[in-house]
C-alpha atoms as a PDB file:
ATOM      1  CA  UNK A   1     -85.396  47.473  43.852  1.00  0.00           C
ATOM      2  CA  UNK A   2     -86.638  48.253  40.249  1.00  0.00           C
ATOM      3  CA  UNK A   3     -90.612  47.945  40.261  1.00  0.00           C
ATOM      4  CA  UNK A   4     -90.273  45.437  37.796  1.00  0.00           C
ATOM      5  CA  UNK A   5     -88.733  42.580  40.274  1.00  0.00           C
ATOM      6  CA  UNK A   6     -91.683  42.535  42.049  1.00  0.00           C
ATOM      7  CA  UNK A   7     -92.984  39.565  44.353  1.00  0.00           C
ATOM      8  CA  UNK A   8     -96.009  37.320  43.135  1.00  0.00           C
ATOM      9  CA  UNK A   9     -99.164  37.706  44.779  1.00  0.00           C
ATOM     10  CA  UNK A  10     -99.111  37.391  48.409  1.00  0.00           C
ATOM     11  CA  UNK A  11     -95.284  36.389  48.305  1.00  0.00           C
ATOM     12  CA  UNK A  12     -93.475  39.374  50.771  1.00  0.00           C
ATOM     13  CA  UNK A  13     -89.485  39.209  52.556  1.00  0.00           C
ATOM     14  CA  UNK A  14     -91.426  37.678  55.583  1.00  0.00           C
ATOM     15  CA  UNK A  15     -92.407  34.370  53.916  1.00  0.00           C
ATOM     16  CA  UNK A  16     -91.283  31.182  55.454  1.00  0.00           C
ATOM     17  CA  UNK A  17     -90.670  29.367  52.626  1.00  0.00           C
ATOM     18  CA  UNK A  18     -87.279  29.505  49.973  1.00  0.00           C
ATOM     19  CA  UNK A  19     -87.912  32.211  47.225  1.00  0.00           C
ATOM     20  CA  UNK A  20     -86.735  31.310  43.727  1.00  0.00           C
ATOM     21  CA  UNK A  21     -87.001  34.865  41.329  1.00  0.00           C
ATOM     22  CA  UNK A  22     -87.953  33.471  37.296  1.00  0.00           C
ATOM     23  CA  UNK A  23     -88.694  36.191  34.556  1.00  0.00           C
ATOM     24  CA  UNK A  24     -89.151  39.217  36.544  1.00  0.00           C
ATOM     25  CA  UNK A  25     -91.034  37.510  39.679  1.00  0.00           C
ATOM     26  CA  UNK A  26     -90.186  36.437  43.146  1.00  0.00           C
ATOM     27  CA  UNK A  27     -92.029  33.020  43.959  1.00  0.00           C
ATOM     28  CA  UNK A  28     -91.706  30.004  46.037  1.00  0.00           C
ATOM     29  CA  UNK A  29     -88.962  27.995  45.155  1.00  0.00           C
ATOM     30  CA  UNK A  30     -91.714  24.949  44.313  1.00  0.00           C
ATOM     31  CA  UNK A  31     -93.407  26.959  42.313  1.00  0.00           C
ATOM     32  CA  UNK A  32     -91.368  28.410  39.424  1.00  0.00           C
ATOM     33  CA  UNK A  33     -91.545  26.742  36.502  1.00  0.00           C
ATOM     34  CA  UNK A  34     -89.970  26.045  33.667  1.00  0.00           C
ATOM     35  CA  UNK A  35     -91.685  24.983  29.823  1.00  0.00           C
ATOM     36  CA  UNK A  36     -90.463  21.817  28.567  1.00  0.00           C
ATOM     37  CA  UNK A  37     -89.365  23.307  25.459  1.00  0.00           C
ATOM     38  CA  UNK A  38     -87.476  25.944  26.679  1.00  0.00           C
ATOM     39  CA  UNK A  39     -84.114  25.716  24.740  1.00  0.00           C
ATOM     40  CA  UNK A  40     -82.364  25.206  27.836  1.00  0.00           C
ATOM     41  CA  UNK A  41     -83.937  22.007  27.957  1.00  0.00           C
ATOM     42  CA  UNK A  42     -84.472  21.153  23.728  1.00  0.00           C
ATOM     43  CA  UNK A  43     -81.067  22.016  23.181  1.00  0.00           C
ATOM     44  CA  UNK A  44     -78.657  22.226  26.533  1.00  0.00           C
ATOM     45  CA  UNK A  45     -78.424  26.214  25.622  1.00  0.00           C
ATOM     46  CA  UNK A  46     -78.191  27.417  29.388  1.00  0.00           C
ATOM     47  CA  UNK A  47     -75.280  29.684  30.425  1.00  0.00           C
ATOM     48  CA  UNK A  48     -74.600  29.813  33.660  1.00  0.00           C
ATOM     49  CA  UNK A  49     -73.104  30.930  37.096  1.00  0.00           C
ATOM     50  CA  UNK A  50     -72.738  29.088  41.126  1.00  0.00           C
ATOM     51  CA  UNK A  51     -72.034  31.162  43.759  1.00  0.00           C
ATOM     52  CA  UNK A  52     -72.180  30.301  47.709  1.00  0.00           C
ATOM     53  CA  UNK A  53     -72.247  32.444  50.684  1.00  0.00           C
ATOM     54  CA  UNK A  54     -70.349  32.666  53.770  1.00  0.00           C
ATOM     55  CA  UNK A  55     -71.888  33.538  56.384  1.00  0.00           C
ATOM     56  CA  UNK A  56     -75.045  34.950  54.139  1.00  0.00           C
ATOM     57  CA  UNK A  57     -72.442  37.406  51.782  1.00  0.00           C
ATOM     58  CA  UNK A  58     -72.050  36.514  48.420  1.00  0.00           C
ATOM     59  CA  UNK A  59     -68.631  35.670  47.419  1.00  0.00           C
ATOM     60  CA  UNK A  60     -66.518  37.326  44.546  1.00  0.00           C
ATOM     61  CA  UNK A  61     -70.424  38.101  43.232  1.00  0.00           C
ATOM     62  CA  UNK A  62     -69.000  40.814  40.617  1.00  0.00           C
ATOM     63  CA  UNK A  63     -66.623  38.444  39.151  1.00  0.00           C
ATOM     64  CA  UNK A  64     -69.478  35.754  38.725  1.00  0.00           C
ATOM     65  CA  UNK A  65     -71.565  37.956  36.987  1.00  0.00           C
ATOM     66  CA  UNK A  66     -68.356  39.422  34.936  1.00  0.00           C
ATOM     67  CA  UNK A  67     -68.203  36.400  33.832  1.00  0.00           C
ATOM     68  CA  UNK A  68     -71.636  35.440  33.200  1.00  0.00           C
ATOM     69  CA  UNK A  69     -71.913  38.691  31.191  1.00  0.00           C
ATOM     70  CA  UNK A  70     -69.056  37.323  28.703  1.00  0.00           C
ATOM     71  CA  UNK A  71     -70.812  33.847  28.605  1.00  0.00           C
ATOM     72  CA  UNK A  72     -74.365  35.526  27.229  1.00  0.00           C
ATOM     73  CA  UNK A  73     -72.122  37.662  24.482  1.00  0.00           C
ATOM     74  CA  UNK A  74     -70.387  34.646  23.399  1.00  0.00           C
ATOM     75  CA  UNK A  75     -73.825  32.904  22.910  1.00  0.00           C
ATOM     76  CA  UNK A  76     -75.441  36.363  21.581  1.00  0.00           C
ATOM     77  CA  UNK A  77     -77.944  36.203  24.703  1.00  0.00           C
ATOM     78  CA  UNK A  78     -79.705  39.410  26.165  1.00  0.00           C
ATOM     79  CA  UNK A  79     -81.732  39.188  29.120  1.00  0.00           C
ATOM     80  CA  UNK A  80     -82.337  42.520  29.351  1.00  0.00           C
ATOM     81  CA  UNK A  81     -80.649  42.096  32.651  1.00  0.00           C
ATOM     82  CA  UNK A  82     -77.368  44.841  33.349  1.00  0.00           C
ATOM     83  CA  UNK A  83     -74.561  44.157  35.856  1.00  0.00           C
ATOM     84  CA  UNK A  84     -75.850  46.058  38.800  1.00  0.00           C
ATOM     85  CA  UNK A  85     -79.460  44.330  38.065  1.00  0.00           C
ATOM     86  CA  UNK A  86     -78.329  40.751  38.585  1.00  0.00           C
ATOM     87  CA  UNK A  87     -76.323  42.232  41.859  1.00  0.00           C
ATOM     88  CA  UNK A  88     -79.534  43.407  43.040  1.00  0.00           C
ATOM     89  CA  UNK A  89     -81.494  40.848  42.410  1.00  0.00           C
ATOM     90  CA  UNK A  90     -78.702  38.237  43.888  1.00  0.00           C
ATOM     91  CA  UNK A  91     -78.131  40.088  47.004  1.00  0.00           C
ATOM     92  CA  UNK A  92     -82.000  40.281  47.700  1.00  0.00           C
ATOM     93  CA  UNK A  93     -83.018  36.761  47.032  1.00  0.00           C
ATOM     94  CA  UNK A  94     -80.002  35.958  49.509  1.00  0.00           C
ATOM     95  CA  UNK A  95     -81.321  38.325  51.909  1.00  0.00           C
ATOM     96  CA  UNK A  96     -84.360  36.586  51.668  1.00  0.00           C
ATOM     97  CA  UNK A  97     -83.277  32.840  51.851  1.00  0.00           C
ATOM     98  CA  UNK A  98     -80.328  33.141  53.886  1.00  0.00           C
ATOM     99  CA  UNK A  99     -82.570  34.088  57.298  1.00  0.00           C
ATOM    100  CA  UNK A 100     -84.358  30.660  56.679  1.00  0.00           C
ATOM    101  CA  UNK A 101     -81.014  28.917  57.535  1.00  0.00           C
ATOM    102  CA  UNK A 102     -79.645  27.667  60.919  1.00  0.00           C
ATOM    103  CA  UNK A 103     -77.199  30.312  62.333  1.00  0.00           C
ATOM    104  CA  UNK A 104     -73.908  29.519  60.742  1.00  0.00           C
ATOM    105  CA  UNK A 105     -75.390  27.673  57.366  1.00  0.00           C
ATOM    106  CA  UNK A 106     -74.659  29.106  54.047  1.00  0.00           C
ATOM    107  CA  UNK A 107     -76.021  29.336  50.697  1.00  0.00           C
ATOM    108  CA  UNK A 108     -75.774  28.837  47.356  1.00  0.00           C
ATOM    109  CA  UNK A 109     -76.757  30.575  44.469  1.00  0.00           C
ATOM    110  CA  UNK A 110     -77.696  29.504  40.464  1.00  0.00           C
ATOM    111  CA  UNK A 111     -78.415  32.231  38.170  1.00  0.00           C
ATOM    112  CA  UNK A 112     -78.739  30.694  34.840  1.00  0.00           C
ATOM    113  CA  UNK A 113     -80.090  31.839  31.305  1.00  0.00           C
ATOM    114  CA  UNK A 114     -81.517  30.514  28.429  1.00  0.00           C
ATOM    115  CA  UNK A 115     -82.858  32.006  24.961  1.00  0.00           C
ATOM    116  CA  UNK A 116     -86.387  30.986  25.760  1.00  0.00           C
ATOM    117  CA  UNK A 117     -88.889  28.770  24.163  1.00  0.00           C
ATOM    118  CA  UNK A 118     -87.529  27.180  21.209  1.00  0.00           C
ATOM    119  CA  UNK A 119     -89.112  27.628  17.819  1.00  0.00           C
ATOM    120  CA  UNK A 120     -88.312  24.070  16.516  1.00  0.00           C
ATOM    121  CA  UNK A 121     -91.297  22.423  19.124  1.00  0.00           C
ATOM    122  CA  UNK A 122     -93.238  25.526  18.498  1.00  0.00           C
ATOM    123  CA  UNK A 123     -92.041  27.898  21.043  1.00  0.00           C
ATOM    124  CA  UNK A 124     -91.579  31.408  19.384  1.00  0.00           C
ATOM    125  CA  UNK A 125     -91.394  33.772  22.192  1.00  0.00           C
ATOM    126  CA  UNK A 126     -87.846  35.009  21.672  1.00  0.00           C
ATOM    127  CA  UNK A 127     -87.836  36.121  25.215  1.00  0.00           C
ATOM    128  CA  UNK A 128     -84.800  34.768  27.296  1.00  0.00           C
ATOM    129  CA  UNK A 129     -85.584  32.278  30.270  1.00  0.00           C
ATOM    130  CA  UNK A 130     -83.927  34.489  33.599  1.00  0.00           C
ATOM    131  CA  UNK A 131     -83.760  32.230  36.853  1.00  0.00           C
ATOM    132  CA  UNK A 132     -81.906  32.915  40.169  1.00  0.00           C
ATOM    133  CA  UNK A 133     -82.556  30.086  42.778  1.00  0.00           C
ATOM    134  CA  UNK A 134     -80.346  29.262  46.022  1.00  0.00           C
ATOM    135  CA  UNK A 135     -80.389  26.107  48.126  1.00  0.00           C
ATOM    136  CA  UNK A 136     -78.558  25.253  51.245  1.00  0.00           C
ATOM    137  CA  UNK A 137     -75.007  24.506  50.281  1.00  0.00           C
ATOM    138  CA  UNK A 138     -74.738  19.846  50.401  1.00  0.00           C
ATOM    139  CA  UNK A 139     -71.617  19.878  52.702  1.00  0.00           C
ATOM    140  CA  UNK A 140     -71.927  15.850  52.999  1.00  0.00           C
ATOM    141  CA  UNK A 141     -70.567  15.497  49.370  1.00  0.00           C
ATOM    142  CA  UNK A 142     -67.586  16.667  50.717  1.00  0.00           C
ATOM    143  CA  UNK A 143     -67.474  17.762  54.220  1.00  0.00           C
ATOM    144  CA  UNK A 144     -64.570  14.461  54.679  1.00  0.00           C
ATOM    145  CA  UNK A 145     -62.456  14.905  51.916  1.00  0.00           C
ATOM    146  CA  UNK A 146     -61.226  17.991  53.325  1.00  0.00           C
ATOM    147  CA  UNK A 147     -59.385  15.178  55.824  1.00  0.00           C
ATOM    148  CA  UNK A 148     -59.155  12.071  53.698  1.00  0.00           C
ATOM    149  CA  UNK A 149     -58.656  13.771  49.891  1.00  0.00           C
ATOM    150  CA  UNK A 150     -60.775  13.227  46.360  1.00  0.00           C
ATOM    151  CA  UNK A 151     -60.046  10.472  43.999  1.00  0.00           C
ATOM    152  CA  UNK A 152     -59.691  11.008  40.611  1.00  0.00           C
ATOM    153  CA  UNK A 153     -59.548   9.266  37.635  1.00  0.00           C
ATOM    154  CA  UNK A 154     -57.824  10.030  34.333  1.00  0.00           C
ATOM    155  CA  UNK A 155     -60.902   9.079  31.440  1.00  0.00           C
ATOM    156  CA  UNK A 156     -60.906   8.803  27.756  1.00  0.00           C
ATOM    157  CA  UNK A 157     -63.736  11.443  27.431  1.00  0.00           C
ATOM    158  CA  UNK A 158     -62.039  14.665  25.720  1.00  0.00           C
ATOM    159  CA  UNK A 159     -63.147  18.308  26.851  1.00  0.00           C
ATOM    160  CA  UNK A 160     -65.058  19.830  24.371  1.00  0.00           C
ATOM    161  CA  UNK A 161     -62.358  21.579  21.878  1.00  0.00           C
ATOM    162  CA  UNK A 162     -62.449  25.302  21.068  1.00  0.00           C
ATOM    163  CA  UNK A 163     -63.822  24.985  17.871  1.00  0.00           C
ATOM    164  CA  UNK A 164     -67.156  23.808  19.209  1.00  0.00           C
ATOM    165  CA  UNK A 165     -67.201  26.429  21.959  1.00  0.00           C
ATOM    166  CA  UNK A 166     -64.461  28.532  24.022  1.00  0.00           C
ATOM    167  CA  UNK A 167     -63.194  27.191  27.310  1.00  0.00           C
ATOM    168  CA  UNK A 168     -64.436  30.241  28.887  1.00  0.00           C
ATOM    169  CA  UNK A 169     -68.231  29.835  28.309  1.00  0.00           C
ATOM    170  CA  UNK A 170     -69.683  28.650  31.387  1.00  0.00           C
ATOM    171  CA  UNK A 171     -72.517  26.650  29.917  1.00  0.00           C
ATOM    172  CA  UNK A 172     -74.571  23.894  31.145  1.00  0.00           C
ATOM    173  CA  UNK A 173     -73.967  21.389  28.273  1.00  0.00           C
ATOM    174  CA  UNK A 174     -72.281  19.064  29.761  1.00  0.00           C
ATOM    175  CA  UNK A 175     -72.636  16.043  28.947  1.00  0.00           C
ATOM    176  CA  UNK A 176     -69.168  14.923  28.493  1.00  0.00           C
ATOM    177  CA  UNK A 177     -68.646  15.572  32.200  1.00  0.00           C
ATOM    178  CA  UNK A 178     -71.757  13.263  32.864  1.00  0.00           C
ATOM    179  CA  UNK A 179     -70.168  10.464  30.799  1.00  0.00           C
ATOM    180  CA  UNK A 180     -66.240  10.990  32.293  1.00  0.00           C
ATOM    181  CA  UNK A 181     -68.002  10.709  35.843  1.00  0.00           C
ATOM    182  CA  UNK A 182     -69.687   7.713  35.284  1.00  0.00           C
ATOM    183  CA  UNK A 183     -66.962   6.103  33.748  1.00  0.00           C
ATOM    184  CA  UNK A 184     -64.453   6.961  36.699  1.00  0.00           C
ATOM    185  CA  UNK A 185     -66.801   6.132  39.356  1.00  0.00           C
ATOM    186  CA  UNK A 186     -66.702   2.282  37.408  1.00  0.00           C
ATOM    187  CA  UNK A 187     -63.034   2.409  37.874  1.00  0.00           C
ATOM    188  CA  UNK A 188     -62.600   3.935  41.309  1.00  0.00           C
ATOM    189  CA  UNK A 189     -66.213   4.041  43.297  1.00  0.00           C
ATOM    190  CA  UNK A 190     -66.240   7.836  44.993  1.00  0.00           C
ATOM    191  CA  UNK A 191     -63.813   9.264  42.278  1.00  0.00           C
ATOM    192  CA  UNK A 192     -64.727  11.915  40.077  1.00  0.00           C
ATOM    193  CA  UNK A 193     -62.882  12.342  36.357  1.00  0.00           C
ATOM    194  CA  UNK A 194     -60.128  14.518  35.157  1.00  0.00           C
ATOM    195  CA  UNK A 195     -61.083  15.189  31.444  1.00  0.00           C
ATOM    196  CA  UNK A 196     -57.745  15.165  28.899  1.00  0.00           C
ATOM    197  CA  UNK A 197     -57.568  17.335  25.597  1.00  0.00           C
ATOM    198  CA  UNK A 198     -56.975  15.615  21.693  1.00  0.00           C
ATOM    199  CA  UNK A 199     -52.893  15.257  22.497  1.00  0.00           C
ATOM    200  CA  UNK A 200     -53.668  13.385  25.836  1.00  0.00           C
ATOM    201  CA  UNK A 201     -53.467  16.654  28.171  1.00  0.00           C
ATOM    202  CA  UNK A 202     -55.068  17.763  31.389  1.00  0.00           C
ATOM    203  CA  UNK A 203     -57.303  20.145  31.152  1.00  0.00           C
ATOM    204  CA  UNK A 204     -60.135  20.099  33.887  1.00  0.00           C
ATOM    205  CA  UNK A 205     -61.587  17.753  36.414  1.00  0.00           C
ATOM    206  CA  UNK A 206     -65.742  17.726  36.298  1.00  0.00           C
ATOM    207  CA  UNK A 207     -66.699  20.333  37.126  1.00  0.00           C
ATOM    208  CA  UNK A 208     -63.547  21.726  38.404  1.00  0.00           C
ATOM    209  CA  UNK A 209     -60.187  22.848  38.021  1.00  0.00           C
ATOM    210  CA  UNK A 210     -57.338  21.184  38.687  1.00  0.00           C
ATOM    211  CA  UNK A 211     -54.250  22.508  40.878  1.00  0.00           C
ATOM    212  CA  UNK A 212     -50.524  21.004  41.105  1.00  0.00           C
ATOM    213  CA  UNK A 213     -48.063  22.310  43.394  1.00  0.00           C
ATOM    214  CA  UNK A 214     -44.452  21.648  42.998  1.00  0.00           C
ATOM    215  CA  UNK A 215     -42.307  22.300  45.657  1.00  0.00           C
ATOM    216  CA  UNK A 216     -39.386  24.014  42.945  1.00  0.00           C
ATOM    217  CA  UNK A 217     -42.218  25.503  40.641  1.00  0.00           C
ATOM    218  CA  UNK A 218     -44.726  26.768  42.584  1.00  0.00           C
ATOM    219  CA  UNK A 219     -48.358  26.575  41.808  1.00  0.00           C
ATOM    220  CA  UNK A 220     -49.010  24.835  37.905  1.00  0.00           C
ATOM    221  CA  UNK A 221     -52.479  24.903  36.167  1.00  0.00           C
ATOM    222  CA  UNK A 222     -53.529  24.033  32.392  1.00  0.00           C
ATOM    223  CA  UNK A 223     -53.219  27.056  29.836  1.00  0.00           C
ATOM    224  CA  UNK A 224     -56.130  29.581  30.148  1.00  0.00           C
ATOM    225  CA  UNK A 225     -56.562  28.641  26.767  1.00  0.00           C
ATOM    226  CA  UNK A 226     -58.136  25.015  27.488  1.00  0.00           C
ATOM    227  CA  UNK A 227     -59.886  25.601  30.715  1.00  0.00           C
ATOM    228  CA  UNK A 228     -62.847  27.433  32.324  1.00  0.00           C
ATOM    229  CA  UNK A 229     -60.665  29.922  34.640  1.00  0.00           C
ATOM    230  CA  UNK A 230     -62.531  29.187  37.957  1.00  0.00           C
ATOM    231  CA  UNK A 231     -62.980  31.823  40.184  1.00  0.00           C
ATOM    232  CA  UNK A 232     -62.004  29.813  42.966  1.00  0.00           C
ATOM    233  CA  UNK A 233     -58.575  29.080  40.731  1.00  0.00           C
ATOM    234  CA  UNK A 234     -58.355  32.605  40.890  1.00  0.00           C
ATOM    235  CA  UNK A 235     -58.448  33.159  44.934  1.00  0.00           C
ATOM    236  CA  UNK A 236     -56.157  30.354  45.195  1.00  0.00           C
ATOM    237  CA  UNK A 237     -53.487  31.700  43.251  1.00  0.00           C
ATOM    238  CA  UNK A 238     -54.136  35.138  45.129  1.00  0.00           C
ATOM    239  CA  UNK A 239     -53.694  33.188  47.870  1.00  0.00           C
ATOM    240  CA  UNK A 240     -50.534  31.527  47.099  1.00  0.00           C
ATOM    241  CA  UNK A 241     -49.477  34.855  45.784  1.00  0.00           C
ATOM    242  CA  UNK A 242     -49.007  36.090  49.404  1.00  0.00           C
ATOM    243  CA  UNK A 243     -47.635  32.917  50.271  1.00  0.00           C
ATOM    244  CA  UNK A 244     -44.643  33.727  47.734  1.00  0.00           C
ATOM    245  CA  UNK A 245     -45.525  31.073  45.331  1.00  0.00           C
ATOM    246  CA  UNK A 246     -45.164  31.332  41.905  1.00  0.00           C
ATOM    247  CA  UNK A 247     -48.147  30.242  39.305  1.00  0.00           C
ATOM    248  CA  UNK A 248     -47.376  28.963  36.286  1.00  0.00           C
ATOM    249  CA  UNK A 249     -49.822  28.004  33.297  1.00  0.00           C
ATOM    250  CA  UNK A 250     -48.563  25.291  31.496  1.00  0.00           C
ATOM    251  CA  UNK A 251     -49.530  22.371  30.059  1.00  0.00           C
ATOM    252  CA  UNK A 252     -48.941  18.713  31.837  1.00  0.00           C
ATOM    253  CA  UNK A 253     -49.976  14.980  31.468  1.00  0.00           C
ATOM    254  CA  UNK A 254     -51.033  12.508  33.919  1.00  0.00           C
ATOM    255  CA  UNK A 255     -47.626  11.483  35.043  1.00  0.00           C
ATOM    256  CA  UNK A 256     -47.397  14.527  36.182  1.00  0.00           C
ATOM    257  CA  UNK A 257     -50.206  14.600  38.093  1.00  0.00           C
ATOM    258  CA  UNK A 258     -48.838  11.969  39.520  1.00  0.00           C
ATOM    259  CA  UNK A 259     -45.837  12.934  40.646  1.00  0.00           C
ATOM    260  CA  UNK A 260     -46.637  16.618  42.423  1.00  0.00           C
ATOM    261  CA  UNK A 261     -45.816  17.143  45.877  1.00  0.00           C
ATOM    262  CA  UNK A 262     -49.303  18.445  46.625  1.00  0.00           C
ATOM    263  CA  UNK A 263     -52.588  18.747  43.600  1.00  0.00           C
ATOM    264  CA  UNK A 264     -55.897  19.842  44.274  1.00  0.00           C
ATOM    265  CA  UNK A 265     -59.134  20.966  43.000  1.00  0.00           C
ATOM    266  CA  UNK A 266     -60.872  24.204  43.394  1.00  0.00           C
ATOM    267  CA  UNK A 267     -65.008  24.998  42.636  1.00  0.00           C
ATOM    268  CA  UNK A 268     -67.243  27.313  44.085  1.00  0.00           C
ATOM    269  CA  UNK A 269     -69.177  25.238  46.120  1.00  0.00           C
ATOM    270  CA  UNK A 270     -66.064  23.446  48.370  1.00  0.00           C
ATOM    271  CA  UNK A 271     -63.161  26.027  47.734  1.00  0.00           C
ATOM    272  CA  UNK A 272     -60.660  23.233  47.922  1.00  0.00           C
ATOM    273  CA  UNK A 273     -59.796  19.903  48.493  1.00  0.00           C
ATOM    274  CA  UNK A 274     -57.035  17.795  48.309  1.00  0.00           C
ATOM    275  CA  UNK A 275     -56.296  14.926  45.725  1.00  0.00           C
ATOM    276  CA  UNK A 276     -54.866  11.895  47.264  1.00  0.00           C
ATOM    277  CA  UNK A 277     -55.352   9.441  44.759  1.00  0.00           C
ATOM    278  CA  UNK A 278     -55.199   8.981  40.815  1.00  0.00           C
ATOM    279  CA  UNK A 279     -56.440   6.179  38.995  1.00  0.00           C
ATOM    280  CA  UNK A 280     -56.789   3.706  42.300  1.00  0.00           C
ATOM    281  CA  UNK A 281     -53.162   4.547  43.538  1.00  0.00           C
ATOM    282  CA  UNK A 282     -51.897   6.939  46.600  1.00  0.00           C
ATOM    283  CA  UNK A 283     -50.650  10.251  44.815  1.00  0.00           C
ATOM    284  CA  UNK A 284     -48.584  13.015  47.757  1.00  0.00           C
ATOM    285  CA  UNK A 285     -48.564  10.250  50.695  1.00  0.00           C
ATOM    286  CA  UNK A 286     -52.410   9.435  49.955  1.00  0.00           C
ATOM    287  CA  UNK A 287     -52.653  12.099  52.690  1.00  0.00           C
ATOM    288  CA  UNK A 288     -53.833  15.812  52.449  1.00  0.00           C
ATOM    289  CA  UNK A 289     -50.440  17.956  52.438  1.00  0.00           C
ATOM    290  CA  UNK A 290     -49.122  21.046  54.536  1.00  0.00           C
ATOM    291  CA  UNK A 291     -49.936  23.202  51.425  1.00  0.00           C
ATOM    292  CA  UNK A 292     -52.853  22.635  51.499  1.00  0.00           C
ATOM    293  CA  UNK A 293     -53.584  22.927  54.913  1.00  0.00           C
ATOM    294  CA  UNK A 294     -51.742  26.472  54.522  1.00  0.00           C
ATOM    295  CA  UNK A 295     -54.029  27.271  51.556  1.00  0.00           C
ATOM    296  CA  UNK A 296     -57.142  26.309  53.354  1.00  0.00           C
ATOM    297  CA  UNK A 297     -56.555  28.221  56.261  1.00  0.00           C
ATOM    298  CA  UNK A 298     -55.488  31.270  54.754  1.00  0.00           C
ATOM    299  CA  UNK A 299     -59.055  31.303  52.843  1.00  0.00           C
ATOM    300  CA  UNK A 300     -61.168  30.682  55.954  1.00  0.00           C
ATOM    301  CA  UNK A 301     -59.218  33.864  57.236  1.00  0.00           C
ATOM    302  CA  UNK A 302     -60.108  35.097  54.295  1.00  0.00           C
ATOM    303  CA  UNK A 303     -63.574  34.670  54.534  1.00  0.00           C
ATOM    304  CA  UNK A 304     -63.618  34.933  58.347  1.00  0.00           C
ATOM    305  CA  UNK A 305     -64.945  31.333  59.196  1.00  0.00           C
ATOM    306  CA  UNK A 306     -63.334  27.799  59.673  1.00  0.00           C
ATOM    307  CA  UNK A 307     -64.504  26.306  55.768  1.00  0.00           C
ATOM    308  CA  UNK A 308     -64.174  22.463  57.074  1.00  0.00           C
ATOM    309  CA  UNK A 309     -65.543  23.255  60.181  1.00  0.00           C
ATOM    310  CA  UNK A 310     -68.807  24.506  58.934  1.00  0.00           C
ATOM    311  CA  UNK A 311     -68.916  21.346  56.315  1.00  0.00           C
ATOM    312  CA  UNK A 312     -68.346  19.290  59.213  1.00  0.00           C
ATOM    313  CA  UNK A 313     -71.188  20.762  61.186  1.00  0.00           C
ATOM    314  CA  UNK A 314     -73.904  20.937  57.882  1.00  0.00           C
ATOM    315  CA  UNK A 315     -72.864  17.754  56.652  1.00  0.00           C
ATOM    316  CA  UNK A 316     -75.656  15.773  58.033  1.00  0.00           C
ATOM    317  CA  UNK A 317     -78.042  19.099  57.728  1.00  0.00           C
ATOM    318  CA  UNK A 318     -81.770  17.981  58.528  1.00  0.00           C
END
């Protein structure tokens, strides 16, 4: 490791307690702190990446930071950080973290930067804010919808159009998602929100992407050009690639939605999970599908352990 990550005092790999590393420093996870006017916080200006772990690797890590590098150009953002740094510096704090865990627990892993104090409440540093924290992966959020499905809800809040910022910058400013979530939980208690574009068009679900599969089309996702491309969106459609379906990038509306044999959502931190209802009715049989199951599988083989099995296990974690 470069002699610049270096712990704080008294802080080595055979501490008991969860590491956090914050501006070129290992601590303990409780005590790395943050100034109230870092822009991150003034302003929402945080770009970021989620990763989890299976079984204590990192998964798809060079993509995430790929695409964490492309975030921090689009925001003109240096932290002086270089691919294989933020590799490094992942993999260790994992390393680290990871042993703390009951065999069979996993991960997972925020790296997030800002541009540093901001000048307007009389921060001038013009030194990026550099964090990389894990915590142990909250399985009960949805360790049962692998068997009973997610609800969503079609909202009124928009997704934030390209001429504000690209669909591709993974940023924390996200309020829109906080509003659409509240707003479908007031509809349909438990269900999180898909989020439409000006014409009435899906684009994303909070904080995820959404899936449809169509038993004569194959697998159908909004236009790269109005979403975040997920990386878990991408492993699915690698996925269904050696399944023999087709993917196709399209755009769609609600009814739509509606009417798919099978939809789904995909995010780091669950893989996927089935959709079984839309606005408070059954959508595919209110019932997880065979795709699905097929998908879901084929990813724990993937990854080399049972995904719902381990939720199952973790989801009441003490």
């Amino acid at each position: 490791m470069h002699d610049r990550f270096e712990d704080s005092a008294g802080i080595t790999p055979e501490g008991s307690v969860p590491l956090a590393w914050l501006n070129g420093r290992f601590f303990p996870a409780s005590e790395a702190v943050i100034s109230p006017v870092d822009a991150g916080f003034v302003q929402g200006t945080t770009v970021a990446e989620q990763l989890r772990t299976f079984s204590g690797r990192l998964f798809h890590l060079d993509d995430h930071l790929i695409r964490l590098r492309r975030s921090l150009e689009i925001v003109g953002v240096d932290p002086g950080l270089g691919h294989e740094d933020f590799a490094a510096l992942a993999q260790e704090l994992v390393a680290r973290n990871h042993r703390l865990l009951a065999p069979g627990d996993d991960l997972g892993l925020s790296i997030f930067v800002t541009p540093g104090l901001y000048a307007g409440y009389g921060g001038a540093s013009g030194v990026p804010t550099v964090c990389l924290h894990t915590y142990p992966l909250p399985f009960r959020f949805w360790a049962e919808k692998y068997r009973t499905g997610q609800a969503l809800v079609v909202t009124k809040v928009q997704q934030v159009p390209a001429a504000c910022w690209p669909a591709s910058l993974k940023c924390r400013s996200r309020m829109h998602y906080y509003l659409a979530d509240r707003r479908a939980a007031e509809i349909d208690p438990g269900a999180r929100a898909v989020l439409v574009d000006r014409e009435g068009m899906i684009t994303e679900a909070s904080t995820a992407n959404i899936v449809l599969y169509r038993e004569h089309e194959g697998l159908v996702t909004p236009p790269r050009s109005n979403i975040l491309h997920g990386i878990s969106l991408q492993v699915v459609e690698q996925l269904g690639l050696t399944m023999g379906l087709a993917t196709h990038a399209r755009r769609f509306r609600a009814d739509e939605v509606a009417s798919a044999d099978e939809v789904f959502l995909t995010s780091t931190p669950f893989c996927l999970l089935p959709v079984t209802r839309l606005d408070r009715r059954p959508i595919c049989g209110g019932v997880p599908g065979p795709m699905f199951r097929r998908l879901l599988a084929a990813w724990s083989a993937q990854v080399g352990l049972d995904i719902e099995a381990q939720a199952a296990r973790f989801a009441d974690r003490r």
